[in-house]
N, C-alpha and C. Protein backbone atom coordinates (compact mmCIF):
# COMPACT_ATOMS: atom_id res chain seq x y z
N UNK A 1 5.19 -18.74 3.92
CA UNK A 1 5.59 -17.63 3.09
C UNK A 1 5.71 -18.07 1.64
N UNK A 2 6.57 -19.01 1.78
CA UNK A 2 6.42 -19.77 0.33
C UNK A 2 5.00 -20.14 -0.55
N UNK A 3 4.27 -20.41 0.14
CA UNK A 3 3.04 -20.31 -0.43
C UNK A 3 2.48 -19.56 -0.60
N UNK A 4 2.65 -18.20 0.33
CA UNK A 4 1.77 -16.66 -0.22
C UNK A 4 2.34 -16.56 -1.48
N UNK A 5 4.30 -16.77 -1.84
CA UNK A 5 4.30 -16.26 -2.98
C UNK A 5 3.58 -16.94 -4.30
N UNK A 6 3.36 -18.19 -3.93
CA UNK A 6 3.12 -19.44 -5.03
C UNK A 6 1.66 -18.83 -5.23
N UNK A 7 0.74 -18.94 -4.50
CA UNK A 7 -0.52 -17.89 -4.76
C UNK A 7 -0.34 -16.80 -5.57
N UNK A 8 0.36 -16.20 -5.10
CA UNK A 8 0.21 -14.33 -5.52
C UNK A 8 0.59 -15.02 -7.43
N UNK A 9 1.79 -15.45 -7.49
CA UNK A 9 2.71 -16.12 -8.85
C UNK A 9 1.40 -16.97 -9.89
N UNK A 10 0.26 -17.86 -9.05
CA UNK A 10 -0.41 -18.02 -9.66
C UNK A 10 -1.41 -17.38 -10.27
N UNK A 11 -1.77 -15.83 -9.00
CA UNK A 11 -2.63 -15.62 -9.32
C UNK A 11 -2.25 -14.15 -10.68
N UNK A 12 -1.19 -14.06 -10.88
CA UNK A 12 -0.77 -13.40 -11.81
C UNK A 12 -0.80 -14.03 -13.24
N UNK A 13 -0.95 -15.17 -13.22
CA UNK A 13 -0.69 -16.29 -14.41
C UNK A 13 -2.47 -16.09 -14.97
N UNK A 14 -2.42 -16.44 -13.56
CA UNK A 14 -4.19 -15.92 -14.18
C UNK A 14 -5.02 -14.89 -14.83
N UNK A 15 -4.58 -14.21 -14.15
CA UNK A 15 -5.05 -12.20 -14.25
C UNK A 15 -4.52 -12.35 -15.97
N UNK A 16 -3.14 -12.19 -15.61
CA UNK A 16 -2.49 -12.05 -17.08
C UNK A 16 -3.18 -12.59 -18.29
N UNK A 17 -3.93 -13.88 -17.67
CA UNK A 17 -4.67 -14.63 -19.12
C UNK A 17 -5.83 -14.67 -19.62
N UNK A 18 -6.56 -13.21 -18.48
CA UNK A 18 -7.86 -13.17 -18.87
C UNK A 18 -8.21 -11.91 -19.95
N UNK A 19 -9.11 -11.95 -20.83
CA UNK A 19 -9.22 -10.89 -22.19
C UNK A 19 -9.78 -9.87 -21.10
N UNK A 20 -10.08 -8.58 -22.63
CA UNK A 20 -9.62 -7.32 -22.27
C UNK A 20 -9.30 -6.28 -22.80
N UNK A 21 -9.22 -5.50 -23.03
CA UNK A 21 -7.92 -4.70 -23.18
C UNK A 21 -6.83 -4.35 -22.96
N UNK A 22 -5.94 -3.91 -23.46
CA UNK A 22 -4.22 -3.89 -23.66
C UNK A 22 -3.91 -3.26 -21.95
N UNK A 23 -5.07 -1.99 -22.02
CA UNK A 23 -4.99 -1.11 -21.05
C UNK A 23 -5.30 -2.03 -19.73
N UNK A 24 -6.43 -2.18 -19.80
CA UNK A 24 -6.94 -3.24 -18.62
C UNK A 24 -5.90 -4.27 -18.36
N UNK A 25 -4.87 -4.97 -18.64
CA UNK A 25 -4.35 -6.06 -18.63
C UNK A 25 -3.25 -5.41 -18.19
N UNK A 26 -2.95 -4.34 -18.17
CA UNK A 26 -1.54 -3.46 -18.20
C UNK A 26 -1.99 -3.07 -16.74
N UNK A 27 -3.38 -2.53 -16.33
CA UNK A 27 -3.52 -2.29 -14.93
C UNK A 27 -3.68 -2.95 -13.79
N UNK A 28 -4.53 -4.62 -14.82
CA UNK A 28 -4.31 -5.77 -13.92
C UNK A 28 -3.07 -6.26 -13.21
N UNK A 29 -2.20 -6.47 -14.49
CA UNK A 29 -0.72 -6.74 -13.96
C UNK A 29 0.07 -5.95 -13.38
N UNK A 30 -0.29 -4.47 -13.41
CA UNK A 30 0.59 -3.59 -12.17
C UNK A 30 0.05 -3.97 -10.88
N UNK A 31 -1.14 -3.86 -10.76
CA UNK A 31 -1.65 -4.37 -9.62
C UNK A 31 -1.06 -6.24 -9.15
N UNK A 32 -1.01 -7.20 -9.77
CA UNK A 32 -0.26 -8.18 -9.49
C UNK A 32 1.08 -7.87 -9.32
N UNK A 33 2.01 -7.23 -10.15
CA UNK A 33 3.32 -6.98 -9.65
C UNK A 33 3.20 -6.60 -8.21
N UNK A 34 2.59 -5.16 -7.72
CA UNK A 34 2.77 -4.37 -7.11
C UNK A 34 2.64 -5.48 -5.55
N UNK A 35 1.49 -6.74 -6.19
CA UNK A 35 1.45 -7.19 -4.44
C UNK A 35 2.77 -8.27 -4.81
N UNK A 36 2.85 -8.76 -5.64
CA UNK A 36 4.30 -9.69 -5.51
C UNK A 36 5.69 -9.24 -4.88
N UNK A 37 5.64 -7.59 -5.19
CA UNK A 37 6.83 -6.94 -4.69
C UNK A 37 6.30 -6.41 -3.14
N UNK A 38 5.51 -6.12 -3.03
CA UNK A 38 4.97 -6.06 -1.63
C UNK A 38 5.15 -7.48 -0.35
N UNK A 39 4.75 -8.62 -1.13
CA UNK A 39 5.02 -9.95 -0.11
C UNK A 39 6.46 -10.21 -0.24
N UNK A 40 7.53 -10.07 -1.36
CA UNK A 40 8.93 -10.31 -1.75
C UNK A 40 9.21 -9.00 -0.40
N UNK A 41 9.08 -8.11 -0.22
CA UNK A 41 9.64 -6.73 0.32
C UNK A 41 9.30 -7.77 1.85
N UNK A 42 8.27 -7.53 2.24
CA UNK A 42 7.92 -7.96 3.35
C UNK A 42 8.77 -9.85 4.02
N UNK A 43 8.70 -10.17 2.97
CA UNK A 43 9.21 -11.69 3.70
C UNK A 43 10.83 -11.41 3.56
N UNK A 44 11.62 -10.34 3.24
CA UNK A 44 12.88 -10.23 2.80
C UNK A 44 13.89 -8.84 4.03
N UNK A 45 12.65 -8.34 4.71
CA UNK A 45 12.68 -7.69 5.45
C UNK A 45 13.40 -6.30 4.97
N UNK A 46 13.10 -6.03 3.47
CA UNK A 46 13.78 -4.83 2.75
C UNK A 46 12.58 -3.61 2.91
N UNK A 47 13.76 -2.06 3.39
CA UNK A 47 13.05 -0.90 3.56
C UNK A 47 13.24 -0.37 2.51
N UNK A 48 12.13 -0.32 1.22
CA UNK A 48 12.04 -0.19 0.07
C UNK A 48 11.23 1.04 0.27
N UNK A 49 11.36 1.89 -1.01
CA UNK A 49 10.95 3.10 -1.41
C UNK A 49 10.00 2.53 -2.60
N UNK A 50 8.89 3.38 -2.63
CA UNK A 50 8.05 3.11 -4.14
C UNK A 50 8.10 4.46 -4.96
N UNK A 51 8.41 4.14 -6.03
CA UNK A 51 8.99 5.54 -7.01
C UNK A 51 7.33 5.83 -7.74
N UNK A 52 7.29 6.79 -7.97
CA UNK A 52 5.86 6.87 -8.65
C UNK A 52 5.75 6.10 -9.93
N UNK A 53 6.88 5.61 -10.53
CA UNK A 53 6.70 4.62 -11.80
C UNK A 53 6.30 3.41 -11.62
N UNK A 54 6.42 3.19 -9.96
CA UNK A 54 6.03 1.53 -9.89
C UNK A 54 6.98 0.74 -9.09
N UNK A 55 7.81 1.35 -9.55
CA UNK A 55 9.62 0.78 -9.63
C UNK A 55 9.81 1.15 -7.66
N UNK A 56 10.16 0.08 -7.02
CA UNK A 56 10.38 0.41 -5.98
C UNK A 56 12.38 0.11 -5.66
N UNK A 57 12.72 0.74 -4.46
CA UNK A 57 14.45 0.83 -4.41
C UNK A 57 14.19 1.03 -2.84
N UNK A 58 15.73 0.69 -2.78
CA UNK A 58 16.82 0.85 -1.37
C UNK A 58 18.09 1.06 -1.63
N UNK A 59 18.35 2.53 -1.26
CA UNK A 59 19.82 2.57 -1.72
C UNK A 59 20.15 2.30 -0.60
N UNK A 60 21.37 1.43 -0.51
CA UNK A 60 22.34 0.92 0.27
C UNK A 60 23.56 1.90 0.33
N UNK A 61 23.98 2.08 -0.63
CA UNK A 61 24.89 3.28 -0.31
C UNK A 61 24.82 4.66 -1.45
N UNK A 62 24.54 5.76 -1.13
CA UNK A 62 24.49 6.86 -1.44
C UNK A 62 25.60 7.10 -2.76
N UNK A 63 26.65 6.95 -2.18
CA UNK A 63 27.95 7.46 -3.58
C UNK A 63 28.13 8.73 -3.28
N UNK A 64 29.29 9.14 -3.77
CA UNK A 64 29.27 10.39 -3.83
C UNK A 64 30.04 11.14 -4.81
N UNK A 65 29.83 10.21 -6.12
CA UNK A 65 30.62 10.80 -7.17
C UNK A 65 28.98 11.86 -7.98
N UNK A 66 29.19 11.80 -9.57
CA UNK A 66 27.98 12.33 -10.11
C UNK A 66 26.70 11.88 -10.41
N UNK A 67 25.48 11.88 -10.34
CA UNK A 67 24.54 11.15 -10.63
C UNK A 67 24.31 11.05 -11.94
N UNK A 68 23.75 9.93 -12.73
CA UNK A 68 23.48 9.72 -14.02
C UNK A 68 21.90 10.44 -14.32
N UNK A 69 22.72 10.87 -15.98
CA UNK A 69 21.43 11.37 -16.10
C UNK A 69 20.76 10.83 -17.54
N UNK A 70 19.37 10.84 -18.13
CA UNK A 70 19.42 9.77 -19.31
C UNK A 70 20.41 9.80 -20.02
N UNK A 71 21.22 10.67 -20.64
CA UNK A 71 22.40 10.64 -21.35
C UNK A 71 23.31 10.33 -21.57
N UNK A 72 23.61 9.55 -19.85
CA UNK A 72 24.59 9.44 -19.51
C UNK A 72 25.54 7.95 -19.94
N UNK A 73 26.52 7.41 -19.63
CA UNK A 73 26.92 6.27 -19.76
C UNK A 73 27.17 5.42 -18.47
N UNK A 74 27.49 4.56 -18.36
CA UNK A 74 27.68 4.45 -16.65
C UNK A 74 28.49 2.85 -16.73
N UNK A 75 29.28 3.09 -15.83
CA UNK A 75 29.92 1.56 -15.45
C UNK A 75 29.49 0.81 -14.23
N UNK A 76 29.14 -0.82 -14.42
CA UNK A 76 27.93 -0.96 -13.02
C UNK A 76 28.73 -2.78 -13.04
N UNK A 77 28.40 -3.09 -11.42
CA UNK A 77 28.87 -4.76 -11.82
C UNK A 77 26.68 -4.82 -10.90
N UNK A 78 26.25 -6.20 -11.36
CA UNK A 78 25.01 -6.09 -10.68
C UNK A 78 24.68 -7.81 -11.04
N UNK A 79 23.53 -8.04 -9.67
CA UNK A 79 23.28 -9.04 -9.66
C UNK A 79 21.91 -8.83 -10.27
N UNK A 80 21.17 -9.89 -11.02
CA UNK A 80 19.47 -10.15 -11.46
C UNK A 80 19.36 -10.86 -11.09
N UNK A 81 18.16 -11.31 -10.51
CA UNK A 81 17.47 -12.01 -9.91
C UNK A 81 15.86 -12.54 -10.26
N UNK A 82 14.93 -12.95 -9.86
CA UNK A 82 13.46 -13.17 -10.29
C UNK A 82 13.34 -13.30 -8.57
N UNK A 83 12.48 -12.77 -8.02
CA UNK A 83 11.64 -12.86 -6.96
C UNK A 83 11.18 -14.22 -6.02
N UNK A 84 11.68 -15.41 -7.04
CA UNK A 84 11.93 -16.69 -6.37
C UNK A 84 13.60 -16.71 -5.96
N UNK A 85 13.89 -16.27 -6.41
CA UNK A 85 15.78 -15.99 -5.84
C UNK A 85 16.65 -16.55 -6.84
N UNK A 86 15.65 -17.61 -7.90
CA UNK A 86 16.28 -17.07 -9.31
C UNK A 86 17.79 -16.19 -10.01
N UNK A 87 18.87 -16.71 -10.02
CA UNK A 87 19.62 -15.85 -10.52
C UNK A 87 19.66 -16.07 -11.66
N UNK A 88 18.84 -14.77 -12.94
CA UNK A 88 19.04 -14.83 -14.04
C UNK A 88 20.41 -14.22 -14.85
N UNK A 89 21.20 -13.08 -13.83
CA UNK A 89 22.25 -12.82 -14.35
C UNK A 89 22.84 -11.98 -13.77
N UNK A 90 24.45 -12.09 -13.61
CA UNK A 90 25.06 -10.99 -13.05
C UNK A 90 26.48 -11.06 -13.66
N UNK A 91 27.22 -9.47 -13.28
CA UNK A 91 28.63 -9.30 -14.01
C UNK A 91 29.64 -9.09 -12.39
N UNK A 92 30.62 -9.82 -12.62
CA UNK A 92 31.51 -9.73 -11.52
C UNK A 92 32.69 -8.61 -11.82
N UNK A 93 32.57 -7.86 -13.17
CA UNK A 93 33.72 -7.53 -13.58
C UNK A 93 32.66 -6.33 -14.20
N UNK A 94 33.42 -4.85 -14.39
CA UNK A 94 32.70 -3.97 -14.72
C UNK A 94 31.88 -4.00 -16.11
N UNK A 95 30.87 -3.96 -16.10
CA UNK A 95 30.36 -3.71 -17.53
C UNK A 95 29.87 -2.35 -17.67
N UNK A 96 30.06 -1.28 -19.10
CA UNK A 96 29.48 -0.27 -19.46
C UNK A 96 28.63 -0.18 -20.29
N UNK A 97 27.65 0.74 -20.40
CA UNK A 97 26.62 0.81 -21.34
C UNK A 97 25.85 2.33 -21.61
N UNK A 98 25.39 2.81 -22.10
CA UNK A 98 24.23 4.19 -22.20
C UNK A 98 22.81 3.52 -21.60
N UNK A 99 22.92 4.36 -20.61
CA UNK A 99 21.45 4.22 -19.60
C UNK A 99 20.45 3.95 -20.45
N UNK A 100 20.28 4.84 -21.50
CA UNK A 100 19.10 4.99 -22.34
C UNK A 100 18.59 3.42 -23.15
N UNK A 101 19.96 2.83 -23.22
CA UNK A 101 19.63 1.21 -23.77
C UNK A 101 19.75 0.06 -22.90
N UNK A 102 19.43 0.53 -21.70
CA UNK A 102 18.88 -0.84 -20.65
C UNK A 102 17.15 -0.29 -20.98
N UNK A 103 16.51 -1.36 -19.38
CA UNK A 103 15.20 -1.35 -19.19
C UNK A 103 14.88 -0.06 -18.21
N UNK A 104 13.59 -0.15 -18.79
CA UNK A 104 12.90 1.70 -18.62
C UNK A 104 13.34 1.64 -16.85
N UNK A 105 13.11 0.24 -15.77
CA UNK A 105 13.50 0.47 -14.21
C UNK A 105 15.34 0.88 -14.15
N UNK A 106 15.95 0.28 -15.03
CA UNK A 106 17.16 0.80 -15.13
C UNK A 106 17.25 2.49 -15.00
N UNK A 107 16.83 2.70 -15.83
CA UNK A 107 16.56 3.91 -16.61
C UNK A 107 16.38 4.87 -15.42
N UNK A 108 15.33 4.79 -14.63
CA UNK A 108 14.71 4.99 -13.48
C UNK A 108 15.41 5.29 -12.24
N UNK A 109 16.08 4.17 -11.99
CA UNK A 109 16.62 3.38 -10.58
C UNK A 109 18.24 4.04 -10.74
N UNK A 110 18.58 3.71 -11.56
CA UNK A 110 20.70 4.13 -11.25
C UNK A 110 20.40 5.53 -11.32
N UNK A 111 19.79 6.60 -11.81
CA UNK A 111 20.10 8.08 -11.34
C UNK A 111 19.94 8.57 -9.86
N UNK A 112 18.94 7.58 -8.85
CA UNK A 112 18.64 7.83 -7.81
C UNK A 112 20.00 7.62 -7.11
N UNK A 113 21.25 7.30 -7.22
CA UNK A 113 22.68 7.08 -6.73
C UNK A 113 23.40 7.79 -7.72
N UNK A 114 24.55 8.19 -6.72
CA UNK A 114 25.59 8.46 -7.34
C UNK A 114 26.70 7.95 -7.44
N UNK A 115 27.44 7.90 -8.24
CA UNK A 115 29.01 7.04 -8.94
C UNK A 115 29.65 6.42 -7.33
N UNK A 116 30.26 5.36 -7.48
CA UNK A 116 30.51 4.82 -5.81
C UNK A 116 29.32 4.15 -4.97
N UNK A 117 27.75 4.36 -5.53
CA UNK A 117 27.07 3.75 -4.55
C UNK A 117 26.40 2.62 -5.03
N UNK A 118 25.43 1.91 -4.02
CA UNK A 118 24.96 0.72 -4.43
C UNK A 118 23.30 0.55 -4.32
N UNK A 119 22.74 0.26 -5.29
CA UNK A 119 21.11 0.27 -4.67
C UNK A 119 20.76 -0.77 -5.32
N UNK A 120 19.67 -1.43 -4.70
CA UNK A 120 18.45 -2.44 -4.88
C UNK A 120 17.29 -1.91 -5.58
N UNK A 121 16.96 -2.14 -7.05
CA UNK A 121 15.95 -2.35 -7.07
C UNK A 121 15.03 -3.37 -7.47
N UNK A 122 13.97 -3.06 -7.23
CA UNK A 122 12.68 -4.21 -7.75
C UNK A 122 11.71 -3.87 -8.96
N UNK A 123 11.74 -4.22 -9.86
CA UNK A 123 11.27 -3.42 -11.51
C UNK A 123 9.90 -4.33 -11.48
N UNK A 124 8.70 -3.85 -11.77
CA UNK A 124 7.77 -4.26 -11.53
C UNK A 124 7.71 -4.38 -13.69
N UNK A 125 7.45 -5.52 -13.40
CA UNK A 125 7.11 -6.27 -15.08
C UNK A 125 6.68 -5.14 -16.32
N UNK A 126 5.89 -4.06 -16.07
CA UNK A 126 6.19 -3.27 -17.34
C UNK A 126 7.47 -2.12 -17.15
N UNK A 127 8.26 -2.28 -16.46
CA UNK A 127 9.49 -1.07 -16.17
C UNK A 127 10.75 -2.49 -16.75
N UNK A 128 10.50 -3.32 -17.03
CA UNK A 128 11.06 -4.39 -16.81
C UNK A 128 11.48 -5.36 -18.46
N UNK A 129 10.92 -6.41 -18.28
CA UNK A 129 10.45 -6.80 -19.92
C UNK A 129 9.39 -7.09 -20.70
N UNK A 130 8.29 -7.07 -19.48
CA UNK A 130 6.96 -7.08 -19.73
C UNK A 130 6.54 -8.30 -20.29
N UNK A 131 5.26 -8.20 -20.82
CA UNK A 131 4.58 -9.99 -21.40
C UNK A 131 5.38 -10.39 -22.49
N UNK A 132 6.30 -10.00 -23.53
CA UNK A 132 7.26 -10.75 -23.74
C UNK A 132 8.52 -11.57 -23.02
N UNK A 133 9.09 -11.10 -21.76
CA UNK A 133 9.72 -11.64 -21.17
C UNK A 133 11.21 -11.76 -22.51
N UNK A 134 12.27 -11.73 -21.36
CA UNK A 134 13.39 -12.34 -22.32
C UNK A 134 14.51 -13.50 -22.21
N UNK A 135 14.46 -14.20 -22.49
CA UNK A 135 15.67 -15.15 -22.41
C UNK A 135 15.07 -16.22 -21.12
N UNK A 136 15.57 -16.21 -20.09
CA UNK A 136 15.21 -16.82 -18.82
C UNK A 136 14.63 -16.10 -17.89
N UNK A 137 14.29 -14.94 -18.35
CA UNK A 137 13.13 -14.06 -17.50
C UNK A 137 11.95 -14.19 -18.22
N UNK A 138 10.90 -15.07 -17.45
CA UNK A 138 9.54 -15.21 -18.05
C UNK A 138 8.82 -13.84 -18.06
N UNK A 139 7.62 -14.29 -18.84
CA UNK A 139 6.74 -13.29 -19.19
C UNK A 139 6.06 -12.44 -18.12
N UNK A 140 6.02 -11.34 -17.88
CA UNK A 140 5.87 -10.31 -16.46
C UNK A 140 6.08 -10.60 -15.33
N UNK A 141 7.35 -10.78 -15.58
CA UNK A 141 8.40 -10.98 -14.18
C UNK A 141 8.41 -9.89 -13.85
N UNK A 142 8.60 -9.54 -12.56
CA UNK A 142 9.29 -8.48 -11.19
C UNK A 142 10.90 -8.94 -11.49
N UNK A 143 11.51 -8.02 -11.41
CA UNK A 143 12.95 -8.38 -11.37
C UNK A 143 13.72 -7.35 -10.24
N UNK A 144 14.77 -8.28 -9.38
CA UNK A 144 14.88 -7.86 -7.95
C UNK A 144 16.79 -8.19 -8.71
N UNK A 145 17.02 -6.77 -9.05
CA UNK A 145 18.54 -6.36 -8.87
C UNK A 145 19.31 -5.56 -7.87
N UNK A 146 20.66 -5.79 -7.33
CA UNK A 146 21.33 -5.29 -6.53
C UNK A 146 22.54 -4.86 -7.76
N UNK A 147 22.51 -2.96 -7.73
CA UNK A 147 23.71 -2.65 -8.47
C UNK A 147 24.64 -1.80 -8.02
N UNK A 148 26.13 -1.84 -8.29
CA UNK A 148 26.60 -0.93 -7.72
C UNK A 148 27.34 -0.41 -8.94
N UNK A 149 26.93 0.94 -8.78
CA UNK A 149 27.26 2.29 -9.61
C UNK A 149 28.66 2.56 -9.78
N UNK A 150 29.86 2.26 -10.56
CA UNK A 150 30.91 2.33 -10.48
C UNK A 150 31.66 3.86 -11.05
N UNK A 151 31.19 4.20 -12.02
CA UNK A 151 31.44 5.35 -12.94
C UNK A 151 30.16 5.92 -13.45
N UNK A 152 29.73 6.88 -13.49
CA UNK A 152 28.97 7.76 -14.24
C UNK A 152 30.14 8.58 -15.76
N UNK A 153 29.23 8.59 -16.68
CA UNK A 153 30.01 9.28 -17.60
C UNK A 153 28.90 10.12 -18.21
């Protein structure tokens, strides 16, 4: 298994570095995300949903306070991850923010729950940070977060 992913990881390194166009390179690499999150889903034994953005989820728990909407503000504790199991970052203690200034899978992913619940998602590299990459998330990473929705505002 470890080696399907080391393949798939290489063969994204690759794709990613061949010329092109912006467009072409943008469809290459959805298509590489899409099988990285496909072998991650499968070797992890997660019953994931694929959202038409790309962005695939599992809500774990429903909630049953209000759902967020772009406008909204929201209080969340959440783990990040990278698809090697990678922990690039998480808050043990509530953090708040406006939906609208996370990443576009953020954006996406916490309205599908409501206040009280918890979901998984997997942000496929342009929902994500894309070929810039930030900090300790390399350049068109998949990023595999578990969040739980504490407050909607």
């Amino acid at each position: 298994m470890k080696r399907s992913i080391l393949f798939l990881l290489v063969c994204a390194v690759i794709l990613a570095s061949c010329g092109g166009g912006s467009s072409s390179q943008m469809s290459r690499q959805a298509a590489v995300d899409d099988s990285l999150i496909q072998v991650y889903i499968k070797a992890n034994h997660i019953n994931a949903t694929k959202h038409s953005s790309g962005l695939y989820y599992q809500i774990i728990k429903e909630g049953t306070g209000a759902n967020a909407a772009s406008n909204s503000s929201v209080d969340v504790t959440y783990e990040g991850k990278l698809t090697t199991g990678l922990v690039f970052d998480h808050s043990v203690t509530p953090i708040s923010f406006a939906l609208k200034d996370v990443v576009e899978g953020w954006q996406i992913g916490i309205p599908l729950v409501k206040a009280g619940g918890k979901i998984m998602l997997i942000i496929p590299s342009h929902l994500g940070y894309g070929p810039g990459g930030s900090g300790p998330i390399p350049e068109n990473a998949v990023l595999v977060f578990d969040i739980d929705v504490l407050k909607v505002q």
